[in-house]
C-alpha atoms as a PDB file:
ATOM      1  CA  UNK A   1     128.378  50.056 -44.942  1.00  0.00           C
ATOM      2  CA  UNK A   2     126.757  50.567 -42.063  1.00  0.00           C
ATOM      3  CA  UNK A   3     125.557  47.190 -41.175  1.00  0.00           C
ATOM      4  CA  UNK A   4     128.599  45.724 -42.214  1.00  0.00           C
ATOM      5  CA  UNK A   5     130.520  43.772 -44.687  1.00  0.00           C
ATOM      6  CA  UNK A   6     128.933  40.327 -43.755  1.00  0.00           C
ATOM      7  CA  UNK A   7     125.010  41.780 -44.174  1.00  0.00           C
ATOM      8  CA  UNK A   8     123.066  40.651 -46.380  1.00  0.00           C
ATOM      9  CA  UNK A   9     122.927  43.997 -48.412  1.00  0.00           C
ATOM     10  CA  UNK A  10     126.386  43.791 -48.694  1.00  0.00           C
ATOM     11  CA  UNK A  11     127.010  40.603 -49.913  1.00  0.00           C
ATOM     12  CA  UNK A  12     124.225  40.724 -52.376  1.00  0.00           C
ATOM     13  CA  UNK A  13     126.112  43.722 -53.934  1.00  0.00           C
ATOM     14  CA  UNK A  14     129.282  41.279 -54.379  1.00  0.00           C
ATOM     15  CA  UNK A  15     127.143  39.285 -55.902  1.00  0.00           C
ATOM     16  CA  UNK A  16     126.003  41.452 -58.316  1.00  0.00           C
ATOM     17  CA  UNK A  17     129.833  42.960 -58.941  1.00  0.00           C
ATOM     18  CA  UNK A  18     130.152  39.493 -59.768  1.00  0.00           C
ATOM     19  CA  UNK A  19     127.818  38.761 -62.016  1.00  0.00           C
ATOM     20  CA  UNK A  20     128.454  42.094 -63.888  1.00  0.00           C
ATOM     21  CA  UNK A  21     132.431  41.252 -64.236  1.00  0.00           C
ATOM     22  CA  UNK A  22     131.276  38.257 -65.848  1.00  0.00           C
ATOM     23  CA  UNK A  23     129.709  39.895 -68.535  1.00  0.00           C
ATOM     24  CA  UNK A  24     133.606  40.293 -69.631  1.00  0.00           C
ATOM     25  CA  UNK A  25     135.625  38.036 -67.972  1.00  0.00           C
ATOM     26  CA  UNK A  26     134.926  34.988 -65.524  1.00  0.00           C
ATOM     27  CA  UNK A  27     137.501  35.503 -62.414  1.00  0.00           C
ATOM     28  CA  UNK A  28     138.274  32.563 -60.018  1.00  0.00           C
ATOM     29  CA  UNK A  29     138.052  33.942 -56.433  1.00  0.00           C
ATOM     30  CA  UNK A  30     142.022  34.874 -55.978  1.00  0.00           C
ATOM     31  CA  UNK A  31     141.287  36.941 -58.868  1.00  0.00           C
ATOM     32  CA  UNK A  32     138.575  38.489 -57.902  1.00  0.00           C
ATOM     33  CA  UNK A  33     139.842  38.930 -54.445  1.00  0.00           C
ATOM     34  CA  UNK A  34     143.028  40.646 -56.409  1.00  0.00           C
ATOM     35  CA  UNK A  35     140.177  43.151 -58.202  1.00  0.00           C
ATOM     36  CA  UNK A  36     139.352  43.864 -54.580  1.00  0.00           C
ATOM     37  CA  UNK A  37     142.539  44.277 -53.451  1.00  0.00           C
ATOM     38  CA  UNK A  38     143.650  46.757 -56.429  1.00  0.00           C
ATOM     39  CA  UNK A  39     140.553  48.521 -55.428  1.00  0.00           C
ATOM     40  CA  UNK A  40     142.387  49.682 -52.335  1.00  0.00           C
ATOM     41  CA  UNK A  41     146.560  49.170 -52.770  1.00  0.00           C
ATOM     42  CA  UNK A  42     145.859  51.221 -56.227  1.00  0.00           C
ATOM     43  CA  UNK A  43     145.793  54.815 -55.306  1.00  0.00           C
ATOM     44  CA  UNK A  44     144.019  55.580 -59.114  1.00  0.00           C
ATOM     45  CA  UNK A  45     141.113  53.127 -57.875  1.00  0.00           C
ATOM     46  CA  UNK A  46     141.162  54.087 -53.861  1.00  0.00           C
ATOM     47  CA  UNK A  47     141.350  58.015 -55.222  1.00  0.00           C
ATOM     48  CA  UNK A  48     137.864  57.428 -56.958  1.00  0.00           C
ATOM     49  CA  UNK A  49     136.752  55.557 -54.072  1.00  0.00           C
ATOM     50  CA  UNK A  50     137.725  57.865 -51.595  1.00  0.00           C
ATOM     51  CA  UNK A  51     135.419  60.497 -53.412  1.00  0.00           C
ATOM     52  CA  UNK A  52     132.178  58.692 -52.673  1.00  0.00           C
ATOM     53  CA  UNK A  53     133.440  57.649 -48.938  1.00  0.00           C
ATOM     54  CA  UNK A  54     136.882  57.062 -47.572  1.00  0.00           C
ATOM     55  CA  UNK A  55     136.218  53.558 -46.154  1.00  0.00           C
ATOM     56  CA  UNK A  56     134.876  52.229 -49.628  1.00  0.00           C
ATOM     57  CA  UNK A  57     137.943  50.712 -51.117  1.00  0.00           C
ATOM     58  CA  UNK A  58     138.202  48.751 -47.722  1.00  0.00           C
ATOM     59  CA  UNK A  59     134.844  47.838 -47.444  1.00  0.00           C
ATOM     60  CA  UNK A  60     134.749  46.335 -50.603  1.00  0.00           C
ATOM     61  CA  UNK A  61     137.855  44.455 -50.040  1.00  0.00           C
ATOM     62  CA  UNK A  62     136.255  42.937 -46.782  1.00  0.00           C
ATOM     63  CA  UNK A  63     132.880  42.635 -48.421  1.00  0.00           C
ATOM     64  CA  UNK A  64     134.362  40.539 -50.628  1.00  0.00           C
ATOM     65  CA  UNK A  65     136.883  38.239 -48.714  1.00  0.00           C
ATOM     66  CA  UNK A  66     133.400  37.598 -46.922  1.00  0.00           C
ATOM     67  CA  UNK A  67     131.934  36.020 -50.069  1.00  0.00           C
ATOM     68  CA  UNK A  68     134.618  34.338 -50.913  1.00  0.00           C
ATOM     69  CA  UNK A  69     135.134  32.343 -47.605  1.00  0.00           C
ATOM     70  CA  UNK A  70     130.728  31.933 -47.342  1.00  0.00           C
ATOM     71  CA  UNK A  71     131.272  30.194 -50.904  1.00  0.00           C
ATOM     72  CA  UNK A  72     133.500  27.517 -49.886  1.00  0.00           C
END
């Protein structure tokens, strides 16, 4: 988080959210920008993320409108 939702480190671990989510389920990127977003509108999902830091759920949400807009 630290460096930022455009590093590297960060969007390799979108990546590899996205490869793991494909193991069930192959999103197209406004549904896997809705995941992200659920991550933080749902307070169930932010809740869990707030435990492990309280920018997470927001993070990951940017993290991953990054990726989306560096893959087209």
């Amino acid at each position: 988080m630290p460096k930022g939702a455009a590093s590297s480190e960060a969007q390799a671990g979108v990546e590899r959210w996205r490869r793991h989510i494909e193991y069930f389920w192959t999103p197209n990127d406004a549904q896997l920008l809705a995941l992200a977003n659920g991550y933080n509108d749902d307070p169930r999902f932010k809740a869990r993320f707030d435990k492990i830091h309280p920018e997470l759920a927001a993070f990951i949400r940017e993290a991953v409108q990054v990726y989306l807009s560096l893959r087209k």
